[in-house]
Protein backbone atom coordinates (compact mmCIF):
# COMPACT_ATOMS: atom_id res chain seq x y z
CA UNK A 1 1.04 21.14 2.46
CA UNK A 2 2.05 17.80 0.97
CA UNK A 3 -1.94 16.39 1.82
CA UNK A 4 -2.65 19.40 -0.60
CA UNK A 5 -0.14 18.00 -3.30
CA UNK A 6 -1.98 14.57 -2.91
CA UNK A 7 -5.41 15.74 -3.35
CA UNK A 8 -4.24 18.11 -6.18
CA UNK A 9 -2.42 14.98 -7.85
CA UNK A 10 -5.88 12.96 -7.26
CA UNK A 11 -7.17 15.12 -9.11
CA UNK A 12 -5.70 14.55 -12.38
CA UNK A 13 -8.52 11.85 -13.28
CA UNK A 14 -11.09 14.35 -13.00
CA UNK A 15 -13.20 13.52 -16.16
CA UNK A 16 -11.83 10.59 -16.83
CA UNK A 17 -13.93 7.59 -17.09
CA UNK A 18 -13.59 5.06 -14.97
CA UNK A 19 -13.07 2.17 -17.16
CA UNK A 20 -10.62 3.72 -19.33
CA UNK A 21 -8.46 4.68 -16.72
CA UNK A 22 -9.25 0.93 -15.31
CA UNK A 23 -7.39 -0.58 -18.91
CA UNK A 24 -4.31 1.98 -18.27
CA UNK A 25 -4.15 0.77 -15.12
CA UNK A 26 -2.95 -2.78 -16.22
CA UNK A 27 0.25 -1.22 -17.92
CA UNK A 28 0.43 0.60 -14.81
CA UNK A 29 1.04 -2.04 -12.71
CA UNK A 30 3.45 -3.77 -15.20
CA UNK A 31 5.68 -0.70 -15.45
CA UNK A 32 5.79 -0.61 -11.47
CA UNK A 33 6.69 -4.30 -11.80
CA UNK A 34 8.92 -4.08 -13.67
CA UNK A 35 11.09 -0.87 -12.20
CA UNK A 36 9.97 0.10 -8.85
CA UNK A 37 8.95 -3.46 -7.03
CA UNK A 38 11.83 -4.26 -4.12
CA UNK A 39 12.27 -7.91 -5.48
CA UNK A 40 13.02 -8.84 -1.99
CA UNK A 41 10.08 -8.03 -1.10
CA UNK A 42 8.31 -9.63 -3.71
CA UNK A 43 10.34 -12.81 -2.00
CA UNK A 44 8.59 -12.27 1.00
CA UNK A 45 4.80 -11.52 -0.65
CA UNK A 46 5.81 -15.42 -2.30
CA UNK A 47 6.80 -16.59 1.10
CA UNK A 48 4.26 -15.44 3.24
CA UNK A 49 1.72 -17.29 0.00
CA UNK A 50 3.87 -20.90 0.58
CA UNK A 51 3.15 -20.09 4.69
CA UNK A 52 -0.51 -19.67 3.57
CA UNK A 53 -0.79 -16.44 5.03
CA UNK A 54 -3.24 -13.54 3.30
CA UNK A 55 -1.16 -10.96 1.84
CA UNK A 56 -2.54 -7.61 1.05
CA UNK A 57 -1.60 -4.55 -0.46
CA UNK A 58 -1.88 -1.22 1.42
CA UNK A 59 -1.22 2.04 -0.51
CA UNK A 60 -1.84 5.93 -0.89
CA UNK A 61 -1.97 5.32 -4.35
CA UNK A 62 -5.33 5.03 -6.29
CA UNK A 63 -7.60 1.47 -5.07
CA UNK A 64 -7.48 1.18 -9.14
CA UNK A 65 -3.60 0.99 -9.65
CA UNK A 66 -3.46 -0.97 -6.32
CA UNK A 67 -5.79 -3.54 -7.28
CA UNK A 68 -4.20 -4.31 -10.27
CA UNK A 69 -0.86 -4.66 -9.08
CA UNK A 70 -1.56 -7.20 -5.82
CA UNK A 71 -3.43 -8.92 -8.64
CA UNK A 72 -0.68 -9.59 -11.12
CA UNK A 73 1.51 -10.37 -7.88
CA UNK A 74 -1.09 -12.65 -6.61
CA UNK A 75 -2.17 -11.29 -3.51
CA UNK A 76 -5.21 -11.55 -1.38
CA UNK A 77 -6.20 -7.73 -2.22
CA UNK A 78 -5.78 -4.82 -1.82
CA UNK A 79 -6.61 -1.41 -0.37
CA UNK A 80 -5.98 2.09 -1.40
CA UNK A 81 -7.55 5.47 -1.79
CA UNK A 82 -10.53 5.77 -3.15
CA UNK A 83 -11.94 8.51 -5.89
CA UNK A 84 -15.00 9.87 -6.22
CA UNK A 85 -16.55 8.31 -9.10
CA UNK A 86 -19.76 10.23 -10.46
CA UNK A 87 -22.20 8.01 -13.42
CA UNK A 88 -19.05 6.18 -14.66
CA UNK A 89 -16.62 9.43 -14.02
CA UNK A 90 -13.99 10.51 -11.48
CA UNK A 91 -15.01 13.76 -10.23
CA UNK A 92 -11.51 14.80 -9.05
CA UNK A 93 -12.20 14.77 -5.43
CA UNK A 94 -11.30 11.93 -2.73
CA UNK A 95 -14.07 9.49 -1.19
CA UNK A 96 -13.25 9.06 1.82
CA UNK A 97 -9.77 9.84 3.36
CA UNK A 98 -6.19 9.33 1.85
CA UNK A 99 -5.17 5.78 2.90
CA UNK A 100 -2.09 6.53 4.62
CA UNK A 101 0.19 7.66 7.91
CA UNK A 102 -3.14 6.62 11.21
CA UNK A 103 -5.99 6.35 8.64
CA UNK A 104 -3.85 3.31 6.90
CA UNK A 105 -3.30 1.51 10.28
CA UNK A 106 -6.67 2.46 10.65
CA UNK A 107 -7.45 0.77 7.66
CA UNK A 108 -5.64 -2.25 8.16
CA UNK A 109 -7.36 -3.09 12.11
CA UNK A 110 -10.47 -2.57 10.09
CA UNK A 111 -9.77 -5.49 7.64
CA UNK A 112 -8.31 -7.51 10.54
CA UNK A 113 -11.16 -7.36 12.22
CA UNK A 114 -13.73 -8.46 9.12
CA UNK A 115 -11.06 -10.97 8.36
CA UNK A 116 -10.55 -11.84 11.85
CA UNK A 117 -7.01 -11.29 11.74
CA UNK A 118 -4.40 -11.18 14.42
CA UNK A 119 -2.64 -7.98 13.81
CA UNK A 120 0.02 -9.00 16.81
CA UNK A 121 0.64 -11.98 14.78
CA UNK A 122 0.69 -9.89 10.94
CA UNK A 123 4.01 -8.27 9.23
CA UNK A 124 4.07 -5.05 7.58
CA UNK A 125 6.40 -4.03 5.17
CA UNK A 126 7.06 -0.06 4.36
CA UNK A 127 9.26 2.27 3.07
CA UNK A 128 8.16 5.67 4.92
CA UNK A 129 7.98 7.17 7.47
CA UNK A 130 4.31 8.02 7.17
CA UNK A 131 3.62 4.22 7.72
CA UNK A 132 4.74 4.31 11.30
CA UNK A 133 1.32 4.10 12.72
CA UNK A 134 1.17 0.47 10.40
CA UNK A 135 4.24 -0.77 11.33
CA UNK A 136 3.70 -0.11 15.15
CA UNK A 137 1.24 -1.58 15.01
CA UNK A 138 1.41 -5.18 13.77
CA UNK A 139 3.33 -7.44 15.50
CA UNK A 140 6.38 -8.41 12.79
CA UNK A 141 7.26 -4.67 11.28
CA UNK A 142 9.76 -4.35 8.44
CA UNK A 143 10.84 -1.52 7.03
CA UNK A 144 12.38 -1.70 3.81
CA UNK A 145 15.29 0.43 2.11
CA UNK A 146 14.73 2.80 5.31
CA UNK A 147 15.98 6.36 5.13
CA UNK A 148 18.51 7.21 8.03
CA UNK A 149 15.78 8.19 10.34
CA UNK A 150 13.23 5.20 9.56
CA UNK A 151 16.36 2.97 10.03
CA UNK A 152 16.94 4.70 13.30
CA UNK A 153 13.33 4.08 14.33
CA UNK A 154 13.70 0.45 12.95
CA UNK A 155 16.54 0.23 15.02
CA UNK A 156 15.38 1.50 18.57
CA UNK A 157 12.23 -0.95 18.20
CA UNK A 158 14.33 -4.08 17.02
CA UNK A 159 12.17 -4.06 13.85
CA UNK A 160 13.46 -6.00 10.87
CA UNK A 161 15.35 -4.13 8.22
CA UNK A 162 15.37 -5.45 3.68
CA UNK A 163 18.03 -3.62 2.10
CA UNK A 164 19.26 -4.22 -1.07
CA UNK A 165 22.07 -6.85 -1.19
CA UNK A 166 25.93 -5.53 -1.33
């Protein structure tokens, strides 16, 4: 049912051209900046950067919007789900899978293993419970703002809890 919402809501750049949505995207990513970013974990992104560790981006939402945004925060890159884009135009279907819940861990061993990363020595962040699969699966999990049952989870596997400060 709610994989059926997704694709449905994917579809609403059928027709659209690419680059056009591609300019929209910028304000976009300043509007999620600027509202829905957890600023401590835009502390951690900058901390992880003064480590020197790669930091990338890992979203259901649209490669496009995700792109832009670990741009503007400086990030390594970024991966998200991909649209089928027909001579310059989104069709309105999905290429390839929607990046999230096993096919994002899946995902993110991928890249490990072209970037010949150490996912036992990686952190996570997440918000959701579909990103269990992720966060099992790195070696420093956080979740962040958890929901009573993602905080239970958290708890159980001494994962690291952000919540937003009293």
């Amino acid at each position: 049912m709610i994989e059926q919402q997704i694709h449905k809501a994917f579809r609403f750049l059928q027709g659209s051209r690419q680059s056009q949505f591609l300019e929209e995207c910028e304000a976009m990513a300043n509007r999620l900046l600027n509202y829905k970013i957890n600023h401590q974990v835009l502390s951690q992104i900058n901390e992880h950067k003064r480590n020197g560790h790669d930091t990338w981006l890992l979203t259901d939402a649209p490669i496009e919007i995700a792109t832009t945004l670990a741009q503007k925060i400086g990030m390594t890159g970024a991966l998200g789900t991909k649209s089928e884009i027909l001579e310059g135009t989104y069709s309105g279907r999905l290429d390839g899978e929607l990046l999230k819940g096993t096919h994002k861990a899946q995902a993110a061993k991928e890249l490990a293993s072209i970037r010949s990363y150490d996912l036992t020595q990686s952190f996570a962040y997440s918000d959701s419970l579909n990103d269990l699969p992720l966060l099992a699966s790195v070696g420093t999990p956080y979740v962040v703002n958890p929901n009573s049952e993602l905080a239970r989870i958290a708890r159980k596997n001494a994962w690291h809890e952000l919540t937003p400060a009293a």
